[in-house]
C-alpha atoms as a PDB file:
ATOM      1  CA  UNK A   1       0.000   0.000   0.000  1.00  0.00           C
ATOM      2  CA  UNK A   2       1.282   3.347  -1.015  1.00  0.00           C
ATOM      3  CA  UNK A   3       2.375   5.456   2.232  1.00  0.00           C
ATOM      4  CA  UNK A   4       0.624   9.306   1.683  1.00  0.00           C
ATOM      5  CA  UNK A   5       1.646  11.774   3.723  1.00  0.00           C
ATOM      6  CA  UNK A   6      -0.730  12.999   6.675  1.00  0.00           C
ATOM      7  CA  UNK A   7      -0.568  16.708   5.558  1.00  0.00           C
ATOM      8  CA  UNK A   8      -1.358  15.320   1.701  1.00  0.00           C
ATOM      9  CA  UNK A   9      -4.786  13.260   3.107  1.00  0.00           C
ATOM     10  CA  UNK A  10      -5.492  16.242   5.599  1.00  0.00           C
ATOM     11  CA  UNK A  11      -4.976  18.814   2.778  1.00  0.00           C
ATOM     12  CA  UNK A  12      -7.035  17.221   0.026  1.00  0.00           C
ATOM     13  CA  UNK A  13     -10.248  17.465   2.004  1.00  0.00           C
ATOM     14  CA  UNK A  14      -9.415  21.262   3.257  1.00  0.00           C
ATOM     15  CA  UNK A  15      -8.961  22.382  -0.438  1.00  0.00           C
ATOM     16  CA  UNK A  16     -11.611  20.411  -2.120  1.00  0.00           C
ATOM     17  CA  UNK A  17     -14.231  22.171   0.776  1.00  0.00           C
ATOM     18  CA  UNK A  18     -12.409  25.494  -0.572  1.00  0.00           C
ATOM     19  CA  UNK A  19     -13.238  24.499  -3.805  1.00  0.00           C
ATOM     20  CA  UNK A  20     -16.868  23.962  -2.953  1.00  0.00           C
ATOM     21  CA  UNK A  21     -17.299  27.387  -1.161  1.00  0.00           C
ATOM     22  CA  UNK A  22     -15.738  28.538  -4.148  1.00  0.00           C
ATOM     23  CA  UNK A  23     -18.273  27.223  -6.507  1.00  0.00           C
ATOM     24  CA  UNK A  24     -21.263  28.294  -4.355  1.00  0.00           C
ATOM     25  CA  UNK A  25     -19.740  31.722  -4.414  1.00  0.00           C
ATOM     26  CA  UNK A  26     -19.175  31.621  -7.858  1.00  0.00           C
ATOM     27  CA  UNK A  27     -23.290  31.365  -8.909  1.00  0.00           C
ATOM     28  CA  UNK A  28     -24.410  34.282 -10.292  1.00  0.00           C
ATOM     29  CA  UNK A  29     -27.518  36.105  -7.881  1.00  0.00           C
ATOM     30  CA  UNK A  30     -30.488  37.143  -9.091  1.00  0.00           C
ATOM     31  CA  UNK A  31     -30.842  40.327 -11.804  1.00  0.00           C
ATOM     32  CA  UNK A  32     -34.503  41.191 -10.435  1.00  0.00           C
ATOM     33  CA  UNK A  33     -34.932  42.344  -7.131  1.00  0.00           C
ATOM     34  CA  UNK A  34     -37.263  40.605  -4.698  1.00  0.00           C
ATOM     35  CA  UNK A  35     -37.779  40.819  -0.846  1.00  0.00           C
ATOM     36  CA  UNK A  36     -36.375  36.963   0.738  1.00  0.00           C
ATOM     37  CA  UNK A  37     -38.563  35.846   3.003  1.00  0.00           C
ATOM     38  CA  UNK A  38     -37.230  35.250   6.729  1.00  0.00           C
ATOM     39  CA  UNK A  39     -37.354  31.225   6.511  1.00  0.00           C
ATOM     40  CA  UNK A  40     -35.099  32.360   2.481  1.00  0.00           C
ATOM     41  CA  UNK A  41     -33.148  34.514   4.663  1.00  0.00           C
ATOM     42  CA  UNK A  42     -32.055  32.027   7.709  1.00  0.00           C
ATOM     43  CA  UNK A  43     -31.452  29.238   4.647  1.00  0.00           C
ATOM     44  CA  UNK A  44     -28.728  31.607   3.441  1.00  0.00           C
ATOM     45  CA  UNK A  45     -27.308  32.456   6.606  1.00  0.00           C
ATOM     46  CA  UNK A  46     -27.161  28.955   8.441  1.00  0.00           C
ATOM     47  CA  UNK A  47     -25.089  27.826   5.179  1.00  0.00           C
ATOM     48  CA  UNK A  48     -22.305  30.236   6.308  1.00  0.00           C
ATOM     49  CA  UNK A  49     -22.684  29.294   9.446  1.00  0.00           C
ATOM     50  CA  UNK A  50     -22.394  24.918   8.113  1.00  0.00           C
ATOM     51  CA  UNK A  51     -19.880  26.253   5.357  1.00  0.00           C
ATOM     52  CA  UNK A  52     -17.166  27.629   7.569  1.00  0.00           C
ATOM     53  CA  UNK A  53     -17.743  25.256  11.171  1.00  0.00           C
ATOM     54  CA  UNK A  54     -16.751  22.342   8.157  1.00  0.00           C
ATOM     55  CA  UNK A  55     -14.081  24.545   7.219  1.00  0.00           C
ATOM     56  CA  UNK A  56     -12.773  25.216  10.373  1.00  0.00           C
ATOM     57  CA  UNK A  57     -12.682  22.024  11.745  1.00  0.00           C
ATOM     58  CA  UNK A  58     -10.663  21.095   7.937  1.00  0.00           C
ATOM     59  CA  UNK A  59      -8.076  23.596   8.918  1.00  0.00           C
ATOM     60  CA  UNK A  60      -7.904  22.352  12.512  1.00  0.00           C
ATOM     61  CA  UNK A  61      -6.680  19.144  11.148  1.00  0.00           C
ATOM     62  CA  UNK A  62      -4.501  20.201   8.520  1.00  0.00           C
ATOM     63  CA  UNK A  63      -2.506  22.504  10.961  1.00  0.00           C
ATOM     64  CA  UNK A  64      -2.029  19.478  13.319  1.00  0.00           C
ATOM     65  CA  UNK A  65      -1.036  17.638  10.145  1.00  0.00           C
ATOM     66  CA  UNK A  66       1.635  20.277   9.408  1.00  0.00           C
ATOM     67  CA  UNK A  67       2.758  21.342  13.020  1.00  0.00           C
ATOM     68  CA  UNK A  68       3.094  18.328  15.247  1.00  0.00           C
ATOM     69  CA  UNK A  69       4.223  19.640  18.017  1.00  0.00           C
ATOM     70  CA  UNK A  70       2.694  22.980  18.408  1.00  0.00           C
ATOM     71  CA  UNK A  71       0.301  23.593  21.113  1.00  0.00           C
ATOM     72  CA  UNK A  72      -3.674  23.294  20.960  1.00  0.00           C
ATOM     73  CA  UNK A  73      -4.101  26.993  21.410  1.00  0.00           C
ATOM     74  CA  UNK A  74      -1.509  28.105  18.325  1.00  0.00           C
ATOM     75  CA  UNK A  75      -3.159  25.497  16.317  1.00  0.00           C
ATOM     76  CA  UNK A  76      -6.850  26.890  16.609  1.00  0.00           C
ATOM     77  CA  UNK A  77      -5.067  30.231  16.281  1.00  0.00           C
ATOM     78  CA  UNK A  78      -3.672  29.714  13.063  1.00  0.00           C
ATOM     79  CA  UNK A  79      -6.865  27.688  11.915  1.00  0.00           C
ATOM     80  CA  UNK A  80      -9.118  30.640  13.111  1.00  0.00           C
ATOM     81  CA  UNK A  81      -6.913  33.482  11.009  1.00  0.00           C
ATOM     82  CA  UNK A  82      -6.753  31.004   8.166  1.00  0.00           C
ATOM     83  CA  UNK A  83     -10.369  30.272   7.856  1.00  0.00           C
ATOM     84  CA  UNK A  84     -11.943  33.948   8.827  1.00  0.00           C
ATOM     85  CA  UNK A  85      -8.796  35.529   5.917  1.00  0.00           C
ATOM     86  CA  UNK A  86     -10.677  32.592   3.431  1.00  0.00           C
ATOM     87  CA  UNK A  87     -14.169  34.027   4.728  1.00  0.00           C
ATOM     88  CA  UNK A  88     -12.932  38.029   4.227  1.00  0.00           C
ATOM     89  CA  UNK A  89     -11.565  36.414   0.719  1.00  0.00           C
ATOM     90  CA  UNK A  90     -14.937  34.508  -0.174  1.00  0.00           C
ATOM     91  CA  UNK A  91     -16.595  37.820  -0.121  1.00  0.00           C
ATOM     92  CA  UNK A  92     -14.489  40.067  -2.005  1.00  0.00           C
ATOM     93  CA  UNK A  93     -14.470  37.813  -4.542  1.00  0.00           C
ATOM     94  CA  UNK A  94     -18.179  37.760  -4.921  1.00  0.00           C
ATOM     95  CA  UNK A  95     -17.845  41.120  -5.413  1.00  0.00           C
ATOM     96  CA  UNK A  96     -17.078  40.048  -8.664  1.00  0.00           C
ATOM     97  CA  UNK A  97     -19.938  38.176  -9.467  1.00  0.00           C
ATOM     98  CA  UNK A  98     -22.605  39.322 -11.568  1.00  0.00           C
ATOM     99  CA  UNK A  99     -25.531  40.337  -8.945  1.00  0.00           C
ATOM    100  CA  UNK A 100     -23.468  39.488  -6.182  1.00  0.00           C
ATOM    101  CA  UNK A 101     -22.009  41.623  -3.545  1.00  0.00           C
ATOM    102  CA  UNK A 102     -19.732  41.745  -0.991  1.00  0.00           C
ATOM    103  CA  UNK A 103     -21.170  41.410   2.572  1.00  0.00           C
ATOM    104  CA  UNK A 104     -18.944  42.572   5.954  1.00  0.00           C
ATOM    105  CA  UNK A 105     -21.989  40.845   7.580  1.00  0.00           C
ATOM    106  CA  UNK A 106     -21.394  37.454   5.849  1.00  0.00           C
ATOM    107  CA  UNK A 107     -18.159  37.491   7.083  1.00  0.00           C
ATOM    108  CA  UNK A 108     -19.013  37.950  10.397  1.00  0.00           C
ATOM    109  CA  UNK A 109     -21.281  35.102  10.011  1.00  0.00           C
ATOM    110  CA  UNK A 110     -18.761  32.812   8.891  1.00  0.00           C
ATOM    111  CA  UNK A 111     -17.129  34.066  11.932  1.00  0.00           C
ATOM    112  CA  UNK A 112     -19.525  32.944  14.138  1.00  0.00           C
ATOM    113  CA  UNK A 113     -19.578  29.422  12.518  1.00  0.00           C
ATOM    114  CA  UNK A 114     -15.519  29.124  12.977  1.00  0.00           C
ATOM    115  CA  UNK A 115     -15.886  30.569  16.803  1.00  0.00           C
ATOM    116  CA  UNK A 116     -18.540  27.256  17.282  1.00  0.00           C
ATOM    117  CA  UNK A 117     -16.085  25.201  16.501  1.00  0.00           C
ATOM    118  CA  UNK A 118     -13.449  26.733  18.639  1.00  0.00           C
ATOM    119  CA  UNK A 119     -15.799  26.661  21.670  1.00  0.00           C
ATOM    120  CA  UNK A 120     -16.708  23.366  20.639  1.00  0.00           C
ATOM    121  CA  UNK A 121     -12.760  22.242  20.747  1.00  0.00           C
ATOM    122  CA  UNK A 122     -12.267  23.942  24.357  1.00  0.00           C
ATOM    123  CA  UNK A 123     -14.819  22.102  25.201  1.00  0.00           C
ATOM    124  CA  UNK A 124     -13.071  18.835  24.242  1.00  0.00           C
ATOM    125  CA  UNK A 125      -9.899  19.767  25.073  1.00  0.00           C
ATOM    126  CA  UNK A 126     -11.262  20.631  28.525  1.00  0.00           C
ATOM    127  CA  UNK A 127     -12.863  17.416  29.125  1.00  0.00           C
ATOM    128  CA  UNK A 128     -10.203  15.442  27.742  1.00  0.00           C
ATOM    129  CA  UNK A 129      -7.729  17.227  29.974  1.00  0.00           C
ATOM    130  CA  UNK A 130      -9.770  16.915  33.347  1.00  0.00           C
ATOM    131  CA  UNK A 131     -10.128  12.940  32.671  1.00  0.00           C
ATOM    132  CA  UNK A 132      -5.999  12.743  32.515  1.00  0.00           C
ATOM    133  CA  UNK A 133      -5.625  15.027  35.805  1.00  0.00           C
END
């Protein structure tokens, strides 16, 4: 069996869920105005929220893959600034998108999604270290 390298299996996954919020991103909006109803609305919203908790988590994983050794809270730290600077990137680049814009507010709720995630880690990380002590 052919020996792949843990930052090559962590990576693939991290990019190819780049690519996907890529190609979401990339769909052109709508050229005739209409109001989106609230149930439309929280659709849209708890995707970012799905989108970048997945992503997060990807990061998380790749980091470890790539820094061994480095402690829990660097690690989220580095996965954090990586996947908020993809979220702040996301957005400017559906700037670019016919009837698309770019939304400080999306990021934000990306931003909320990737803080879940880190809570959700303490969490873990808290639990895991009280069962050792």
């Amino acid at each position: 069996m052919m020996n792949i390298p843990l930052f090559v299996l962590r990576g693939l996954p991290l990019l190819l869920w780049m690519g996907v919020i890529f190609s979401f991103s990339s769909l052109h909006g709508s050229a005739y105005p209409f109001d989106p109803t609230l149930s439309y609305y929280m659709e849209r919203k708890s995707a970012h929220l799905v989108e970048y908790a997945v992503l997060m988590v990807l990061a998380v994983r790749f980091a470890y893959a790539i820094f061994p050794r480095e402690t829990f809270s660097k690690i989220l730290l580095l996965a954090v600034v990586f996947s908020v600077t993809y979220g702040a990137s996301d957005e400017l680049h559906q700037f670019f998108v016919p009837y698309r814009g770019a939304k400080m507010s999306d990021v934000a709720i990306d931003s909320l999604g990737i803080l879940l995630v880190v809570g959700m880690y303490c969490l873990l990380y808290r639990k895991k270290k009280g069962k050792k002590g």
